[in-house]
C-alpha atoms as a PDB file:
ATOM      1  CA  UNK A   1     150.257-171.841 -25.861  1.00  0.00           C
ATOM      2  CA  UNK A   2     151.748-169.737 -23.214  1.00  0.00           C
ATOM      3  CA  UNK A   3     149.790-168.121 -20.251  1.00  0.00           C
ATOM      4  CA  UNK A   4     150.786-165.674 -17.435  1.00  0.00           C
ATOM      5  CA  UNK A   5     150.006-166.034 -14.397  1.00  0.00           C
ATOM      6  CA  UNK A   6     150.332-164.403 -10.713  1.00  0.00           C
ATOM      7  CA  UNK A   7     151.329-166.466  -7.800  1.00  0.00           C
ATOM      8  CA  UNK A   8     151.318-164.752  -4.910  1.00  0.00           C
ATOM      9  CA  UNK A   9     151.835-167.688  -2.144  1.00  0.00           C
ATOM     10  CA  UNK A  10     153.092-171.098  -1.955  1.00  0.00           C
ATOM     11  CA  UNK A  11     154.351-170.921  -5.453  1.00  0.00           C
ATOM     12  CA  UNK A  12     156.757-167.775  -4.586  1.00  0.00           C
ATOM     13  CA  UNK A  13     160.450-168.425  -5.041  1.00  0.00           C
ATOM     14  CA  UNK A  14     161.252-169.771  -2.120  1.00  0.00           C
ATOM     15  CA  UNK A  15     158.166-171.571  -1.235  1.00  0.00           C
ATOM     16  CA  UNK A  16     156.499-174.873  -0.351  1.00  0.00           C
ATOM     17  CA  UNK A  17     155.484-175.214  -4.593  1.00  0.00           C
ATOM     18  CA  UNK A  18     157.897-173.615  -6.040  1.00  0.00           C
ATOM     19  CA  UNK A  19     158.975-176.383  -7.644  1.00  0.00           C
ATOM     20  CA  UNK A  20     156.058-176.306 -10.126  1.00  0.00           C
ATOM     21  CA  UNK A  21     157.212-173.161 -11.688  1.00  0.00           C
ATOM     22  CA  UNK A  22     160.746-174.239 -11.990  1.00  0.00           C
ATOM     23  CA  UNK A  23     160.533-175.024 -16.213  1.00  0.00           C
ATOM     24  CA  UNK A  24     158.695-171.206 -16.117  1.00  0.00           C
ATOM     25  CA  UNK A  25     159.790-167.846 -17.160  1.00  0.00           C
ATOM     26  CA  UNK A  26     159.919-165.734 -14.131  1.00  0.00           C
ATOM     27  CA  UNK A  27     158.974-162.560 -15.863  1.00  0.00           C
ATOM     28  CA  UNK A  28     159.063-159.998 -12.210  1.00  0.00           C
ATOM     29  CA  UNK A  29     157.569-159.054  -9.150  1.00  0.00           C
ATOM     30  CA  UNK A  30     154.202-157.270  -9.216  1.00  0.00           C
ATOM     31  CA  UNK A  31     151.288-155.333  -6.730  1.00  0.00           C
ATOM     32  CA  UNK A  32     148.012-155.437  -7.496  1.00  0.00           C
ATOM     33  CA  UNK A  33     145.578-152.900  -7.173  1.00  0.00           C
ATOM     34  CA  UNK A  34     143.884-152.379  -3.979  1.00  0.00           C
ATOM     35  CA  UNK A  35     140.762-154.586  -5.045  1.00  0.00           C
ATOM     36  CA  UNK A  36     141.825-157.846  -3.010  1.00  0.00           C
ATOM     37  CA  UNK A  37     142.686-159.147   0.454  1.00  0.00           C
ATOM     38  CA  UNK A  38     145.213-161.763   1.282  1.00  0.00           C
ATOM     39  CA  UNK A  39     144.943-164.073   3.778  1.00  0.00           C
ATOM     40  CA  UNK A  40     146.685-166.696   6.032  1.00  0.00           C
ATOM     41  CA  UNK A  41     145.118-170.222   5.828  1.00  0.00           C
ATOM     42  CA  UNK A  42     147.769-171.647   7.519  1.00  0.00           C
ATOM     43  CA  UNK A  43     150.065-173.761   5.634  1.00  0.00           C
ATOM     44  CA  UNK A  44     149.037-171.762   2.674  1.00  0.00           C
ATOM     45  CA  UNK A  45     147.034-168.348   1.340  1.00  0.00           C
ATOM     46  CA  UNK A  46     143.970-167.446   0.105  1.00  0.00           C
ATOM     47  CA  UNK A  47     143.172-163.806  -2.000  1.00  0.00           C
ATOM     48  CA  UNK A  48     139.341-162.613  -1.963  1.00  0.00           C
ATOM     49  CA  UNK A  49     137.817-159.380  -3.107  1.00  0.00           C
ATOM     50  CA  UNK A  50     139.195-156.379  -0.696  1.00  0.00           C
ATOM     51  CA  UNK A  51     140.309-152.858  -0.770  1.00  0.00           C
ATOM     52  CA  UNK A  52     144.267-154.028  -0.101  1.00  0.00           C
ATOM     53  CA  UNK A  53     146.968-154.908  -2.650  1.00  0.00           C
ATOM     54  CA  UNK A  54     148.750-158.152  -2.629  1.00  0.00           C
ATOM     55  CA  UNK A  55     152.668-158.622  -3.907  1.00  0.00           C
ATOM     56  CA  UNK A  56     153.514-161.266  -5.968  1.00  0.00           C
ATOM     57  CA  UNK A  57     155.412-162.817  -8.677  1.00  0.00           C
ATOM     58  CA  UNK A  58     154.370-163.396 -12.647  1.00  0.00           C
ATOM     59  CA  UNK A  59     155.603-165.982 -14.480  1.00  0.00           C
ATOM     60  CA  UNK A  60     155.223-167.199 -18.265  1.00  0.00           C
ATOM     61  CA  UNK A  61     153.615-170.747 -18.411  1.00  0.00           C
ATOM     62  CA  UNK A  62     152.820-173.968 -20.617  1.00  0.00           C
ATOM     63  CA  UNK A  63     149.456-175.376 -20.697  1.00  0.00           C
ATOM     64  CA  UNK A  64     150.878-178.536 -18.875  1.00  0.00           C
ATOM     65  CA  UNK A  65     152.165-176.593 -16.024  1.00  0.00           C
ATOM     66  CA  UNK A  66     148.912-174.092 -15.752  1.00  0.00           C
ATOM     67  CA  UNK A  67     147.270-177.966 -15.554  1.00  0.00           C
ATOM     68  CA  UNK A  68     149.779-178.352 -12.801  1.00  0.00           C
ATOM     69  CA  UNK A  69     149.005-175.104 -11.110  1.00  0.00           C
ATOM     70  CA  UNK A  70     144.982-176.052 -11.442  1.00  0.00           C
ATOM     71  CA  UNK A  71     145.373-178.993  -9.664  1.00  0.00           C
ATOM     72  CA  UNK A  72     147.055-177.987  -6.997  1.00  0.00           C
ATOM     73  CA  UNK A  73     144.388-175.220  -6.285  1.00  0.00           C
ATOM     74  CA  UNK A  74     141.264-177.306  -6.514  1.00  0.00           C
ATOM     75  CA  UNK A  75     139.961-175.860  -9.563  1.00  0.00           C
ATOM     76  CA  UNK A  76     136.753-175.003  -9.495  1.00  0.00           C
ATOM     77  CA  UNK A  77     136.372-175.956  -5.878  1.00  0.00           C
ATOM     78  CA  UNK A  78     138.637-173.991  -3.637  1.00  0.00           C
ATOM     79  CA  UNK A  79     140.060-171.435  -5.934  1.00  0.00           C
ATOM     80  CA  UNK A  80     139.244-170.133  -9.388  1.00  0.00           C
ATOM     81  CA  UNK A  81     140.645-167.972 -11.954  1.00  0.00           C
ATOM     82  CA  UNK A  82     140.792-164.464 -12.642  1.00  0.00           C
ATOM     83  CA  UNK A  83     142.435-162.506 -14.900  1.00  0.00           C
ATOM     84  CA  UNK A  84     144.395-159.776 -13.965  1.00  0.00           C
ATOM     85  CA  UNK A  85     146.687-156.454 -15.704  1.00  0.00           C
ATOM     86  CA  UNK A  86     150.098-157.054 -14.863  1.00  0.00           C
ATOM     87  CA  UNK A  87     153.083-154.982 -16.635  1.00  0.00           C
ATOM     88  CA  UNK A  88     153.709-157.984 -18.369  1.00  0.00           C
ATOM     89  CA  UNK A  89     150.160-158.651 -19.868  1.00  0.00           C
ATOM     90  CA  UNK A  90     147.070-160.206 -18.429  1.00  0.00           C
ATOM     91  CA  UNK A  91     147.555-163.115 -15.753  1.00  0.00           C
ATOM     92  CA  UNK A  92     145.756-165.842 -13.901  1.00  0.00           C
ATOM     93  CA  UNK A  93     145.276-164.758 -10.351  1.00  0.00           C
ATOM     94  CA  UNK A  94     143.686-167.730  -7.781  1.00  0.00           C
ATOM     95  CA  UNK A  95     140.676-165.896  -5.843  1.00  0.00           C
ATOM     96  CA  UNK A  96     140.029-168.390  -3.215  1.00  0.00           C
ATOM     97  CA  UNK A  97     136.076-169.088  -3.075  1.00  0.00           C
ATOM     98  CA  UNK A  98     135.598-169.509   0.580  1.00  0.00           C
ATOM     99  CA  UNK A  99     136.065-165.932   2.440  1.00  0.00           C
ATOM    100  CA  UNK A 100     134.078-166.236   4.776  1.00  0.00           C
ATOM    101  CA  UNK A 101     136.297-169.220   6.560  1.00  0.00           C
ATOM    102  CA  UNK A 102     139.314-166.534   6.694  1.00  0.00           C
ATOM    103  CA  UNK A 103     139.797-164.560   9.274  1.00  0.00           C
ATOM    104  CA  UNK A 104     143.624-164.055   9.498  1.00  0.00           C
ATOM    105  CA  UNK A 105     143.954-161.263   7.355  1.00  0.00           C
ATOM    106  CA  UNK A 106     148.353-160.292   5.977  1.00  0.00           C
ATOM    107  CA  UNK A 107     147.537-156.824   5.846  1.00  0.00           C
ATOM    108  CA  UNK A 108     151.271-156.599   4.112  1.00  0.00           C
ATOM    109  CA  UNK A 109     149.560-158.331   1.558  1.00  0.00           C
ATOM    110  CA  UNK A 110     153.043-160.111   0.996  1.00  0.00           C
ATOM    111  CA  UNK A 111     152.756-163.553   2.174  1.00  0.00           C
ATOM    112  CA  UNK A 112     156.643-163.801   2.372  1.00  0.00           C
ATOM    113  CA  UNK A 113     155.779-161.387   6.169  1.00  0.00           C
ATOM    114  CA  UNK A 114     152.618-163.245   7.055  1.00  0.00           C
ATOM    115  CA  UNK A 115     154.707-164.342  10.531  1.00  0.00           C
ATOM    116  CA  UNK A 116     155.486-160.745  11.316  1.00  0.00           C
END
């Protein structure tokens, strides 16, 4: 089974995770409504509910690397998911759980910028 999901962080091309997506079908780039906030957590990012959009990338996934993806966001501890209307269909989105321990808000929204 296939499953779409939106990565809007460490998973970008480009990024520190990447690498998990690599057997994926990149399907485009997408922006959210404004209904979340993204934020800086240091070495990686964290989306909550807000009133600001957030860029990021969709890809077409297999279960084993949606596994992958799970893992690597602490399913159901740090993160969970949420599904989202993308062009492409509906997608996994990772709403981190604990807003209230952000406070460096990327009001960009793109976390490729979150050092400008």
């Amino acid at each position: 089974m296939r499953h779409l999901v939106f990565v809007y962080g460490t998973l970008r091309k480009g990024e520190a995770n990447h690498h998990l997506l690599n057997e994926s079908e990149y399907l485009g780039i997408f922006e959210t409504e404004p209904h979340y906030q993204l934020f800086n957590y240091g070495s990686y990012p964290g989306v909550t509910a807000g009133h600001c959009k957030v860029l990021g990338e969709v890809y077409s996934v297999n279960e084993q690397v949606l596994h992958s993806l799970d893992i690597l966001e602490n399913i159901p501890v740090d993160y969970v998911r949420d599904p989202i209307e993308t062009p492409y269909g509906m997608a996994w989105i990772y709403i981190y759980q604990e807003g209230s321990q952000l406070d460096e808000a990327i009001t960009s929204g793109n976390w490729l910028y979150r050092n400008q």
